[in-house]
N, C-alpha and C. Protein backbone atom coordinates (compact mmCIF):
# COMPACT_ATOMS: atom_id res chain seq x y z
N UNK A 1 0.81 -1.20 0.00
CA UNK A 1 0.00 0.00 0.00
C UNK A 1 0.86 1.26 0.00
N UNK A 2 1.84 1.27 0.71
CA UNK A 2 2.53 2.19 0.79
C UNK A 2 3.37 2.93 -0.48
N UNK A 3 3.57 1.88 -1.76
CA UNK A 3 4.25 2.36 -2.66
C UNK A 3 2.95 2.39 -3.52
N UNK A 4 1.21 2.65 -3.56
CA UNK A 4 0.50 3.19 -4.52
C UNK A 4 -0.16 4.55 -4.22
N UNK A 5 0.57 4.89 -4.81
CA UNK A 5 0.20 6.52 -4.93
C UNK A 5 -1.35 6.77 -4.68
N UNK A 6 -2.41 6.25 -5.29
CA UNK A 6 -3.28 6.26 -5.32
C UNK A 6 -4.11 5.83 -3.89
N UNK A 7 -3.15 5.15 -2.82
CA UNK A 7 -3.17 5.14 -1.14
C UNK A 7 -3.04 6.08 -0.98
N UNK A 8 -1.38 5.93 -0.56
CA UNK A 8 -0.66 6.60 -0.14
C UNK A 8 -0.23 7.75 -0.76
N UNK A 9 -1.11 8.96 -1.13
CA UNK A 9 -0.59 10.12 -2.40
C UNK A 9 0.66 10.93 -1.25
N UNK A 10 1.17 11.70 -2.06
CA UNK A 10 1.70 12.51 -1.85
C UNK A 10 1.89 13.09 -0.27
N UNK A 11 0.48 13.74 0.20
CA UNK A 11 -0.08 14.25 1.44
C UNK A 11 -0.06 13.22 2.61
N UNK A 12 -0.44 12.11 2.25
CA UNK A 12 -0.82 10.72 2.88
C UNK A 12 0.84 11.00 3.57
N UNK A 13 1.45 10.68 2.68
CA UNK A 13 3.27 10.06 2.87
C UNK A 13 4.06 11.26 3.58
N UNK A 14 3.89 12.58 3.35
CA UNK A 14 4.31 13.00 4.36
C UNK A 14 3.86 13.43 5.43
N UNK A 15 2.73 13.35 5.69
CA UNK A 15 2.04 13.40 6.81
C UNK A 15 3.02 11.80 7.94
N UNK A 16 2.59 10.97 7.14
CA UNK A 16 3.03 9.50 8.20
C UNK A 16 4.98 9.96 8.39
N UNK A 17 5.31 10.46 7.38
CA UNK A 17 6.88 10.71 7.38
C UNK A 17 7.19 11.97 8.55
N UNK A 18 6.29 13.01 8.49
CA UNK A 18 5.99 14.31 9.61
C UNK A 18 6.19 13.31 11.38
N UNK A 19 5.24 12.72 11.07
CA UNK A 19 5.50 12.06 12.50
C UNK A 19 6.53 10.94 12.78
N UNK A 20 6.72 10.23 11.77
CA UNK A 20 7.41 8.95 12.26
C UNK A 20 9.26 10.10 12.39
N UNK A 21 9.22 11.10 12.13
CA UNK A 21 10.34 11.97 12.43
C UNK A 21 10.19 12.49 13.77
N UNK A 22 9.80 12.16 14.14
CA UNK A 22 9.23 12.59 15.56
C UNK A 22 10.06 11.72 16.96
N UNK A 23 10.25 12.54 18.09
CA UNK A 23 10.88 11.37 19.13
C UNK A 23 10.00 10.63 19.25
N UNK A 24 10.25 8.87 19.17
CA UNK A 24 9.08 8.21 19.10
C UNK A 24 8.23 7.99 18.40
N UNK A 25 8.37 8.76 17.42
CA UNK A 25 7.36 8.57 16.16
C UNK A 25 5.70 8.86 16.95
N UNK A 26 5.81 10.35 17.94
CA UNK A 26 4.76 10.57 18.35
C UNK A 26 4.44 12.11 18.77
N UNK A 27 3.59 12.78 18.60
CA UNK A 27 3.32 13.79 18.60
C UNK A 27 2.03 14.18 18.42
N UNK A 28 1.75 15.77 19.14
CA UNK A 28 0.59 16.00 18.91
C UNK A 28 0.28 16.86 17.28
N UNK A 29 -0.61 17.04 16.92
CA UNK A 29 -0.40 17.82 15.27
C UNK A 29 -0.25 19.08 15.86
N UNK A 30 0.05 19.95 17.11
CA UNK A 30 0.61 21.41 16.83
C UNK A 30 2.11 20.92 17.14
N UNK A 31 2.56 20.03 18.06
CA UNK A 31 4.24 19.96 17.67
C UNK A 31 4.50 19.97 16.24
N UNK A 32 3.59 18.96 15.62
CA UNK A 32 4.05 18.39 14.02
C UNK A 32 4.29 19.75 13.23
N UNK A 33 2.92 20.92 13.20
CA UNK A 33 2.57 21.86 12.92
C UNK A 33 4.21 22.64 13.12
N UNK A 34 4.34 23.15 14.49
CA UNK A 34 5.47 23.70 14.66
C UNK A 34 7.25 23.38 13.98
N UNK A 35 7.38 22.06 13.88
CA UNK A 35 8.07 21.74 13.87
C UNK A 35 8.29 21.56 12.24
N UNK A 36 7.56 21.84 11.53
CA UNK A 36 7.34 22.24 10.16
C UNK A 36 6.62 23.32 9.37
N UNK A 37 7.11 24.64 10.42
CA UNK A 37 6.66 25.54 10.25
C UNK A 37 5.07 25.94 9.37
N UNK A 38 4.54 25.22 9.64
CA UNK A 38 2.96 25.07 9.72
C UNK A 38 1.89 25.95 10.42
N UNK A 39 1.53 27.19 10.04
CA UNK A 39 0.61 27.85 10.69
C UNK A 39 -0.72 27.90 10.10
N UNK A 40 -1.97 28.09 11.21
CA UNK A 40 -3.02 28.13 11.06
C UNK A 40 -4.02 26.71 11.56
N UNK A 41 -4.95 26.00 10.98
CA UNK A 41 -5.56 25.28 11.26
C UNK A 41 -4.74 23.91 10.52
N UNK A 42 -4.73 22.78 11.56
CA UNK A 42 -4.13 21.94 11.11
C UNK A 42 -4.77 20.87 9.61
N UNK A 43 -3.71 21.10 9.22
CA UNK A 43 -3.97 20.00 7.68
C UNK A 43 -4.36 18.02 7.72
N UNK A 44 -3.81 17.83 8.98
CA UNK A 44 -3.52 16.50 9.28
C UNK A 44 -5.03 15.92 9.47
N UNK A 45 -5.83 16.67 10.08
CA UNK A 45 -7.18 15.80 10.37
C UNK A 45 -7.83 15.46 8.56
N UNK A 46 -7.73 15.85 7.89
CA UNK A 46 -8.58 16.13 6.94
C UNK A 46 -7.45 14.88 5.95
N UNK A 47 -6.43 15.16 5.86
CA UNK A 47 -5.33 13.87 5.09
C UNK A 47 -5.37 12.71 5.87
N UNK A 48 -5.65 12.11 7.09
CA UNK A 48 -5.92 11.12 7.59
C UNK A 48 -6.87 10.53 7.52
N UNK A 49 -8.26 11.59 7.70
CA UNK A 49 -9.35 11.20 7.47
C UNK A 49 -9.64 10.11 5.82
N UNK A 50 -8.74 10.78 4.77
CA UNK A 50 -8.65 10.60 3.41
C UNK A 50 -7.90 9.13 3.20
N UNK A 51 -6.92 9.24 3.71
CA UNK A 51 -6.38 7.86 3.84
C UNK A 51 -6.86 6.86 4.42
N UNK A 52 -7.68 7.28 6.14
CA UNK A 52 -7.94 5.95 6.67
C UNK A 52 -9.11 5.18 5.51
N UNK A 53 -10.06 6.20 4.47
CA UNK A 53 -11.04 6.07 3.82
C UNK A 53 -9.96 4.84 2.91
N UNK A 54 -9.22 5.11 2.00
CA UNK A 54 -8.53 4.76 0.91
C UNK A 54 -8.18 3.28 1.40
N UNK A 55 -7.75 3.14 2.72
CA UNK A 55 -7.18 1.93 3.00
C UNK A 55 -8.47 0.97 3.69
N UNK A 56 -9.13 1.38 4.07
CA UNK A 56 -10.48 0.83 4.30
C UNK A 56 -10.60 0.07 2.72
N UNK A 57 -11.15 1.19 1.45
CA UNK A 57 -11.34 0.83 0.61
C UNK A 57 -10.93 -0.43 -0.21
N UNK A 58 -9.38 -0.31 -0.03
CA UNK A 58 -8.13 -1.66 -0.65
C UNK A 58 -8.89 -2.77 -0.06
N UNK A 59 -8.19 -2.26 1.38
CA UNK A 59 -8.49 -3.81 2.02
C UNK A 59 -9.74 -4.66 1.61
N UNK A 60 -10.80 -3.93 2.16
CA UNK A 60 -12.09 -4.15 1.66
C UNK A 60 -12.59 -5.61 2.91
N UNK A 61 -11.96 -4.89 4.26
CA UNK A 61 -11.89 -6.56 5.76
C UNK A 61 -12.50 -5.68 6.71
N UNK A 62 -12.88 -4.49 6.76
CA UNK A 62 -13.18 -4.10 7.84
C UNK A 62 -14.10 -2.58 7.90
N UNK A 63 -14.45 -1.83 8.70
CA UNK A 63 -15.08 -0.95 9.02
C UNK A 63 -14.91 -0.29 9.93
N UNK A 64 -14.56 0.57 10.11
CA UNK A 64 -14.24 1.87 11.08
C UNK A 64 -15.66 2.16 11.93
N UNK A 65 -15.57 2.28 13.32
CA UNK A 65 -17.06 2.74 14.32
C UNK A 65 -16.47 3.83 15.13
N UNK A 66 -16.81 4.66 15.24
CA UNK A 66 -16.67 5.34 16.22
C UNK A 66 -17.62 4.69 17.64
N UNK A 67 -17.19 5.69 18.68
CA UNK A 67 -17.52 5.18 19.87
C UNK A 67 -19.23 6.10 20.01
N UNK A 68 -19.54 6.56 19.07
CA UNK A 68 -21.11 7.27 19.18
C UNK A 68 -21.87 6.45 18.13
N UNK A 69 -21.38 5.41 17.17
CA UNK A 69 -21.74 4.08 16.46
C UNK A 69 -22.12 5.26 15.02
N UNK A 70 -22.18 6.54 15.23
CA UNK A 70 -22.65 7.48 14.01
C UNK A 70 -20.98 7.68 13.51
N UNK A 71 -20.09 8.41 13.92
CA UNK A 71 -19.17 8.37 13.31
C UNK A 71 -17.98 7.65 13.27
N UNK A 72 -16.73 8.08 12.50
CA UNK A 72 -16.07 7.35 11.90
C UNK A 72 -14.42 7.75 12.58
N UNK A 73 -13.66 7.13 13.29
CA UNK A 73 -12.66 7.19 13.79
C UNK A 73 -10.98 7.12 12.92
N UNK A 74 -10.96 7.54 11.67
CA UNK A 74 -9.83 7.02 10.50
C UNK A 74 -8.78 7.27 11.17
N UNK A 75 -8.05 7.72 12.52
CA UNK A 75 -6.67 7.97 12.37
C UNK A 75 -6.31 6.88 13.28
N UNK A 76 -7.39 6.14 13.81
CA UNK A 76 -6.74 5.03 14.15
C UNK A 76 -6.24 3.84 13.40
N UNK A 77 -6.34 3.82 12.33
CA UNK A 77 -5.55 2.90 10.95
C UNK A 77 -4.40 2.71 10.71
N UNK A 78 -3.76 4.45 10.44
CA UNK A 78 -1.84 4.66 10.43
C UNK A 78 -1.52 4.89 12.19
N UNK A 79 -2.32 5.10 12.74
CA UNK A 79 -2.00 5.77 14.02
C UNK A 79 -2.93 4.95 15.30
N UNK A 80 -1.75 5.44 16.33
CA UNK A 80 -2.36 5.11 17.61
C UNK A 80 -2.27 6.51 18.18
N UNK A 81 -3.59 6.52 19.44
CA UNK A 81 -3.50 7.52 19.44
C UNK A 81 -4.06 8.41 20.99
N UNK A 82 -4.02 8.88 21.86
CA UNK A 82 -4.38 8.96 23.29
C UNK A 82 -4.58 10.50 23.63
N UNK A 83 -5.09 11.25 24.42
CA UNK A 83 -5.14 12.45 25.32
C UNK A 83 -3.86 12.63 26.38
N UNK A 84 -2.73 13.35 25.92
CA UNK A 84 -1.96 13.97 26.52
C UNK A 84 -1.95 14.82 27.58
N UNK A 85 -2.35 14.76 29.22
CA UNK A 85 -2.75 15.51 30.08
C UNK A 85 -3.90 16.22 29.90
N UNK A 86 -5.22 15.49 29.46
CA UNK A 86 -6.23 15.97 29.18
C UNK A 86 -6.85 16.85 30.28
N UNK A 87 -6.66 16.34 31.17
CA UNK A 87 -7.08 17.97 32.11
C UNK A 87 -6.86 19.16 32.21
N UNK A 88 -6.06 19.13 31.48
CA UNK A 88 -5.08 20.17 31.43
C UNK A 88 -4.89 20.97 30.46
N UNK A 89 -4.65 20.00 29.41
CA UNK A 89 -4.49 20.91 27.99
C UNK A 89 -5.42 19.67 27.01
N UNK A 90 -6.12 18.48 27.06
CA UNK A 90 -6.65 18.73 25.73
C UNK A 90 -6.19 18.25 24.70
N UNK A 91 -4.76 18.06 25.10
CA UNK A 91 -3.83 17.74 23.54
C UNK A 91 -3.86 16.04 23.16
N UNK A 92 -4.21 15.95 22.06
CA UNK A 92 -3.89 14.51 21.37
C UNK A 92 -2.73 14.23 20.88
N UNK A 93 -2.26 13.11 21.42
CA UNK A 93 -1.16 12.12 20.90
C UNK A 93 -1.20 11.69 19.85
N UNK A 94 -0.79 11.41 18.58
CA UNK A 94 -0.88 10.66 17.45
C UNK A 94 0.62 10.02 17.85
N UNK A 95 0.51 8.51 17.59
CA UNK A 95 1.42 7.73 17.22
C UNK A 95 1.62 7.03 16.11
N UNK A 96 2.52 6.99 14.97
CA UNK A 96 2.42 5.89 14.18
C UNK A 96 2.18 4.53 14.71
N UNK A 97 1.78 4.09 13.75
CA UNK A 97 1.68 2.46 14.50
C UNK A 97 2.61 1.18 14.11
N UNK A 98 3.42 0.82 15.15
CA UNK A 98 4.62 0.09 14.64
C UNK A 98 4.06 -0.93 13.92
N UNK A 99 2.92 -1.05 12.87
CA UNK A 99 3.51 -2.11 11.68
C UNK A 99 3.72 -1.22 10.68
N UNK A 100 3.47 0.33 10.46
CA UNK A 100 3.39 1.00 9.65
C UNK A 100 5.36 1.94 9.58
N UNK A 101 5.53 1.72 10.75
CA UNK A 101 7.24 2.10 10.91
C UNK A 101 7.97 1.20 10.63
């Protein structure tokens, strides 16, 4: 999957490449943001969303649920992913997911 463009385009690949550069291959998308001089509203929800769709599609084994059974959870596909001191700040973790590193 990773070498068809038509997955994995362009956006897809450096998005997963943005993080797996990461300590840990983990970060929240305003480190990612920062750390690739990235301002404004983040790009990453909307290219993940696109991919987890694409690889759903290939496979053609499974289905994405969110936890409200209405929507759709895609960044858990390339990514793992948790609340970083959510009391606090709110911030999401994205991790690649080591079969994808």
């Amino acid at each position: 999957m990773l070498q068809d463009n038509h997955i994995f385009n362009v956006s897809s690949l450096n998005m997963v490449i943005d993080w797996y550069n990461q300590p840990f291959h983990q970060a929240t998308s305003k480190e990612v943001m920062i750390a690739n001089s990235i301002t404004g509203r983040t790009p990453y929800n909307g290219i993940v969303i696109g991919l987890g769709k694409r690889i759903i599609k290939y496979l053609n084994r499974f289905e994405v649920i969110g936890t409200d059974k209405k929507s759709r959870t895609y960044f858990i596909i390339p990514f793992e992913g948790w609340y970083f001191n959510y009391k606090q700040s709110n911030d999401f973790v994205w991790k690649v997911r080591d079969e994808l590193i």
